[in-house]
Protein backbone atom coordinates (compact mmCIF):
# COMPACT_ATOMS: atom_id res chain seq x y z
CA UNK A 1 0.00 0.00 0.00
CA UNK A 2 1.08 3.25 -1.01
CA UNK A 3 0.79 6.11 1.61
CA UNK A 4 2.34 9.44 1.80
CA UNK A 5 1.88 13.13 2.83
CA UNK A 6 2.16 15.95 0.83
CA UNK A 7 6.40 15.74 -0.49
CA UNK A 8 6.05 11.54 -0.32
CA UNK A 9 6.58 11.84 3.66
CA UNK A 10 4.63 11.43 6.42
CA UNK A 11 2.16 14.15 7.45
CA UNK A 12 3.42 15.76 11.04
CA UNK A 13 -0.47 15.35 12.72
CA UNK A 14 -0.76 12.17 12.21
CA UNK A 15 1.04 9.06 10.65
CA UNK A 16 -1.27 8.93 7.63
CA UNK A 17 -1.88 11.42 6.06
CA UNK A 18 -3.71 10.27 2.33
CA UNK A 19 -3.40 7.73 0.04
CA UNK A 20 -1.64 7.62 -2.98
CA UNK A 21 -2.94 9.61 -6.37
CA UNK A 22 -2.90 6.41 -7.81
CA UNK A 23 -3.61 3.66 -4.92
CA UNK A 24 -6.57 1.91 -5.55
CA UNK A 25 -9.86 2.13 -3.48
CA UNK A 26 -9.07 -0.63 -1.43
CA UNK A 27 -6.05 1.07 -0.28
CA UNK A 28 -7.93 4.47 0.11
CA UNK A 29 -10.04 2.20 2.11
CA UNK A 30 -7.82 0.96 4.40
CA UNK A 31 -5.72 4.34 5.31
CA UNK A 32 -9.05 5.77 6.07
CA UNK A 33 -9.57 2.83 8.49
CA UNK A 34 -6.31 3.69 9.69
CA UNK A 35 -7.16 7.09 10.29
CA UNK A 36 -10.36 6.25 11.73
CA UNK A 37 -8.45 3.73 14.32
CA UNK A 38 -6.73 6.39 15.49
CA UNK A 39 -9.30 8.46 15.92
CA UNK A 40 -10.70 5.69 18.20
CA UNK A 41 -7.54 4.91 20.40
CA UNK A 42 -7.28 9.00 20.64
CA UNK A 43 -11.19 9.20 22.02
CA UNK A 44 -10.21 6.39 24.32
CA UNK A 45 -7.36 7.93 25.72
CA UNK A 46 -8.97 10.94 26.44
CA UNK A 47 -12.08 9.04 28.33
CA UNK A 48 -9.38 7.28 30.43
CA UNK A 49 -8.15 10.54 31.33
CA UNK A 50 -10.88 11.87 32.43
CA UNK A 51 -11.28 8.81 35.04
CA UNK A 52 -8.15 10.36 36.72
CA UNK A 53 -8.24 13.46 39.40
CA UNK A 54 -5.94 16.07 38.49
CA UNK A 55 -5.51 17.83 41.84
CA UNK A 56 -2.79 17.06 43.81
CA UNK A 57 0.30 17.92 45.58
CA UNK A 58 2.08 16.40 41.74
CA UNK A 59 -0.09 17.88 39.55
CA UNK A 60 1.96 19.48 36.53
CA UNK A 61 -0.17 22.38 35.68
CA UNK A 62 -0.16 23.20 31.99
CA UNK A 63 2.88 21.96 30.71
CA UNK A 64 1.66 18.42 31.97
CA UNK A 65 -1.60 19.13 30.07
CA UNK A 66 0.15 19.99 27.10
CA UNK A 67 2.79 16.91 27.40
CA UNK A 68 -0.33 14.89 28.24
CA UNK A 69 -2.21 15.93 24.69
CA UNK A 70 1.22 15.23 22.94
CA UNK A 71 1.51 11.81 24.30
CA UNK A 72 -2.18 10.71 23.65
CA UNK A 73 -1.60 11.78 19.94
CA UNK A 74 1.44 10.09 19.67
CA UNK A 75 -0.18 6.89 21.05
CA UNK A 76 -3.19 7.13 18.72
CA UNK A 77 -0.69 7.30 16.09
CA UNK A 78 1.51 3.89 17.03
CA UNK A 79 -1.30 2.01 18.55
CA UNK A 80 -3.56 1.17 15.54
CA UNK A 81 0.08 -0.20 14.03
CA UNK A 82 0.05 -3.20 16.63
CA UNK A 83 -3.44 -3.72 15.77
CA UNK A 84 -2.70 -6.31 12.76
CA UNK A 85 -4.73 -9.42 11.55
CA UNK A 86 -8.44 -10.12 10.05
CA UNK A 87 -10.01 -9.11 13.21
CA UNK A 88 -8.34 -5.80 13.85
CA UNK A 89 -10.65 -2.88 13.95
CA UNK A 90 -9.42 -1.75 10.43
CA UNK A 91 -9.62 -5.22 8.69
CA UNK A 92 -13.14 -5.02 9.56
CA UNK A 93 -14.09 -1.82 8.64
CA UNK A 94 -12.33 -2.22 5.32
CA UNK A 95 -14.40 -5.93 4.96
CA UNK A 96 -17.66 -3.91 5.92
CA UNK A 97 -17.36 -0.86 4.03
CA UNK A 98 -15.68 -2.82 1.08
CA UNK A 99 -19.15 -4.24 0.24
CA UNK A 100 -19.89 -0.95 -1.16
CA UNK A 101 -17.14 -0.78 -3.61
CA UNK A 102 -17.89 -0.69 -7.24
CA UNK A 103 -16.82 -4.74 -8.11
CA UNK A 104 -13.34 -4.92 -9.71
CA UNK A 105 -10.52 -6.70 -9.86
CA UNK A 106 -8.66 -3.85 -8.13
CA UNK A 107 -10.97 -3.81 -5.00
CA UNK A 108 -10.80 -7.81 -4.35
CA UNK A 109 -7.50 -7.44 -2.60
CA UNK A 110 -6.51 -10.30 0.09
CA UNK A 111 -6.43 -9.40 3.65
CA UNK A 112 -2.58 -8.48 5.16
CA UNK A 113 -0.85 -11.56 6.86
CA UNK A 114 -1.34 -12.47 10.33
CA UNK A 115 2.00 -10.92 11.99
């Protein structure tokens, strides 16, 4: 699969930024899933968070907020990566939403190896 940012690199918000010009919908498909994994692992972060107090005699004020939004970014970034196999969140959203893909040959690509 063929993803890149806007000079072939990757985009500095998030680890994908688009597809290819010429990747095929499948692959659209699947860096959107990507995307929308992080998205996901991002929200969940953030409702963790909130679980937590923040008062305290070690509470870091707002350079520990800011550190704190870095980090859950950066972990919804490398998270979705370790989430690999047919049953990861984004091998099913690609099966599910790949239903709606016009038929071709293009589109029937086989699911990525178990690692």
């Amino acid at each position: 699969m063929s993803i890149s940012g806007p000079h072939g690199s990757r985009h500095a918000i998030g680890q994908v930024a688009r597809p290819a010009k010429d990747a095929t919908p499948q692959e659209k498909l699947r860096a959107t899933a990507q995307q929308l994994q992080g998205v996901f692992v991002e929200q969940l972060f953030k409702a963790m968070r909130a679980t937590v107090p923040e008062d305290g005699v070690f509470s870091g004020g707002q350079g520990e907020e800011m550190f704190r939004g870095l980090l859950d970014q950066r972990m919804s970034e490398s998270v979705p990566e370790k989430w690999t196999g047919p049953h990861s969140l984004g091998e099913v959203i690609v099966r599910q939403l790949s239903l709606a893909l016009p038929a071709t040959p293009q589109t029937a690509a086989p699911l990525p190896e178990d690692r």
